[in-house]
C-alpha atoms as a PDB file:
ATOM      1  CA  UNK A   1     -34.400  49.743 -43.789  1.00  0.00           C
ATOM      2  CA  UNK A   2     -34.428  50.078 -47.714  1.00  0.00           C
ATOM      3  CA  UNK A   3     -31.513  48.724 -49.614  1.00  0.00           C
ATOM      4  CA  UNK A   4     -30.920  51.328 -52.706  1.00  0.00           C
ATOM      5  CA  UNK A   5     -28.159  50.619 -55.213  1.00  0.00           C
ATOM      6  CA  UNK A   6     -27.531  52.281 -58.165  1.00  0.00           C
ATOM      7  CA  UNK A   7     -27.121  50.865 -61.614  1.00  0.00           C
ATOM      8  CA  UNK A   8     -25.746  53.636 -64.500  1.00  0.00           C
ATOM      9  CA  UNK A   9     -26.474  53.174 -68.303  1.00  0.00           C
ATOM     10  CA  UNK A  10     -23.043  52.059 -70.176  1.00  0.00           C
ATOM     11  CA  UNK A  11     -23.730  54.771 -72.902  1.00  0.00           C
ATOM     12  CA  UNK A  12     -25.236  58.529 -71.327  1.00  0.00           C
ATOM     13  CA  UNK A  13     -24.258  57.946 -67.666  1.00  0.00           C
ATOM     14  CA  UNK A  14     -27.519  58.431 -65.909  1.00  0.00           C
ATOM     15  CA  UNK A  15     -28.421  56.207 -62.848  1.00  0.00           C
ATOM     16  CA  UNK A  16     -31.062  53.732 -62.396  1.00  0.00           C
ATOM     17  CA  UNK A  17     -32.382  53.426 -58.892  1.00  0.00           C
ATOM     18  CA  UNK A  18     -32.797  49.979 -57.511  1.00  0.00           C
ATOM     19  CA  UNK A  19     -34.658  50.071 -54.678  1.00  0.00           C
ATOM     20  CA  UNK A  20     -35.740  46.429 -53.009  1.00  0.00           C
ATOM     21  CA  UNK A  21     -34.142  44.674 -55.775  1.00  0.00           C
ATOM     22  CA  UNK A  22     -36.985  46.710 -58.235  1.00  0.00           C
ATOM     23  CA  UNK A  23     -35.595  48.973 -60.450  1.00  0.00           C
ATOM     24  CA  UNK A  24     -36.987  52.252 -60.660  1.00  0.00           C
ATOM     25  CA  UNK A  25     -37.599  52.426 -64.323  1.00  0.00           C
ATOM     26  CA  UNK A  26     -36.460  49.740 -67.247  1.00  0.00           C
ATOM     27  CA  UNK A  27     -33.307  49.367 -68.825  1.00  0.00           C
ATOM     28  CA  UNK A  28     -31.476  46.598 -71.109  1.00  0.00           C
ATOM     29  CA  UNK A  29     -28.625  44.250 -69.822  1.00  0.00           C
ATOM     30  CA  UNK A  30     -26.253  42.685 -72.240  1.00  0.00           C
ATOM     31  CA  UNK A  31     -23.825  39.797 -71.286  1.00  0.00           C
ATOM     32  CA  UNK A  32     -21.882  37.980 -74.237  1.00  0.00           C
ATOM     33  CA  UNK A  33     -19.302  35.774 -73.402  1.00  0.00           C
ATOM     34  CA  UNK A  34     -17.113  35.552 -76.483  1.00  0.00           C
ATOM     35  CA  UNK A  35     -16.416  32.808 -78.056  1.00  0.00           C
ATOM     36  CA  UNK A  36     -13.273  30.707 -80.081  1.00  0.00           C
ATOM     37  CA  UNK A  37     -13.741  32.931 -83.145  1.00  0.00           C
ATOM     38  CA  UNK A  38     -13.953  36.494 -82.601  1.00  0.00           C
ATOM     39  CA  UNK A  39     -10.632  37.898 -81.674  1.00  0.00           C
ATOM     40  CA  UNK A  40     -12.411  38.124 -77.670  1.00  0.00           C
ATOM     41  CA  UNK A  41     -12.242  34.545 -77.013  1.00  0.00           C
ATOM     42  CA  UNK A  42     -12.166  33.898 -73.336  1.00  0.00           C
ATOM     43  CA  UNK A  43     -13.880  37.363 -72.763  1.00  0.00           C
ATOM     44  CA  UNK A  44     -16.941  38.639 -71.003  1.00  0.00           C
ATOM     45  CA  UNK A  45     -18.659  41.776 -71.644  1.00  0.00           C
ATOM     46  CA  UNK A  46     -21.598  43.244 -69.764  1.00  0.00           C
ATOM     47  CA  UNK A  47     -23.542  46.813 -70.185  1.00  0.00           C
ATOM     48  CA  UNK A  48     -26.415  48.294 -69.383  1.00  0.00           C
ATOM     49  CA  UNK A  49     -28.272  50.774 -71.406  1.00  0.00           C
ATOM     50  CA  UNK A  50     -31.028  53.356 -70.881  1.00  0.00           C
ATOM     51  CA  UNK A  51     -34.852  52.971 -72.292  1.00  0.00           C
ATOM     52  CA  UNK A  52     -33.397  56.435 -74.435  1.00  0.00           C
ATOM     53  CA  UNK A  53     -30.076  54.927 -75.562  1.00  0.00           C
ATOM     54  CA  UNK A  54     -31.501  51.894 -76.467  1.00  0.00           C
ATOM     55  CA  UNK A  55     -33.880  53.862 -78.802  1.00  0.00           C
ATOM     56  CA  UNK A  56     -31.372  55.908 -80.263  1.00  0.00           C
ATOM     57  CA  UNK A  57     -29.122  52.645 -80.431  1.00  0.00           C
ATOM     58  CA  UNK A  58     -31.556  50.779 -82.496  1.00  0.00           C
ATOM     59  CA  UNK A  59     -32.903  53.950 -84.426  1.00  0.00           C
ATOM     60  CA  UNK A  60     -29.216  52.888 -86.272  1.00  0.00           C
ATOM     61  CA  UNK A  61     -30.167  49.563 -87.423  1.00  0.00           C
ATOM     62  CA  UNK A  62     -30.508  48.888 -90.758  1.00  0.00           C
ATOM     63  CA  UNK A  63     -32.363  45.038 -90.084  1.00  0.00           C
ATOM     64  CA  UNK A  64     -35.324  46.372 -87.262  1.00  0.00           C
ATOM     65  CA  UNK A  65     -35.493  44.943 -84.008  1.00  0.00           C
ATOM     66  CA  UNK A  66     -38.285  42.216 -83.879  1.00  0.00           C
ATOM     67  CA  UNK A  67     -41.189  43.244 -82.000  1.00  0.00           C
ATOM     68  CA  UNK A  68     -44.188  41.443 -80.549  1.00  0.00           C
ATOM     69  CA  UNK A  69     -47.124  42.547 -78.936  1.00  0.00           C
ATOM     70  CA  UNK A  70     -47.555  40.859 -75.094  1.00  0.00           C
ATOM     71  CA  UNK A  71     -51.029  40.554 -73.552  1.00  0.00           C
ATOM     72  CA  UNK A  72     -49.744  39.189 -70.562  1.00  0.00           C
ATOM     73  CA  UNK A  73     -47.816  41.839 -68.246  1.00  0.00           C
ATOM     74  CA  UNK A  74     -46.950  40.145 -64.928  1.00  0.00           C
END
């Protein structure tokens, strides 16, 4: 029997499939556990986001997101 659980992007709503632990198609997770200074401390926070709303999300950014080329794929 296939395990399927759902995962659903933080920002648009739409569901990623996991199916066997795989997801279906990619997605960011962020975890930051806040520290002493910012006015979170003791506080974690965790969200997903889509391939789309993590375009749009960095489309905003006035520094660009750092980007490397990978020959290796595994």
């Amino acid at each position: 029997m296939r395990e399927e659980r759902k995962l659903c992007c933080n920002q648009c709503g739409k569901e990623i499939r996991i199916v066997q632990g795989i997801a279906r198609e990619d997605f960011v997770t962020v975890k930051k556990n806040w520290g002493y200074f910012s006015k979170k401390d003791g506080r974690q926070d965790e969200f997903c986001l889509c391939e789309d709303c993590y375009d749009h999300l960095i489309a905003g950014f006035v520094v660009p997101v750092s980007e490397k080329e990978r020959t290796e794929l595994v």
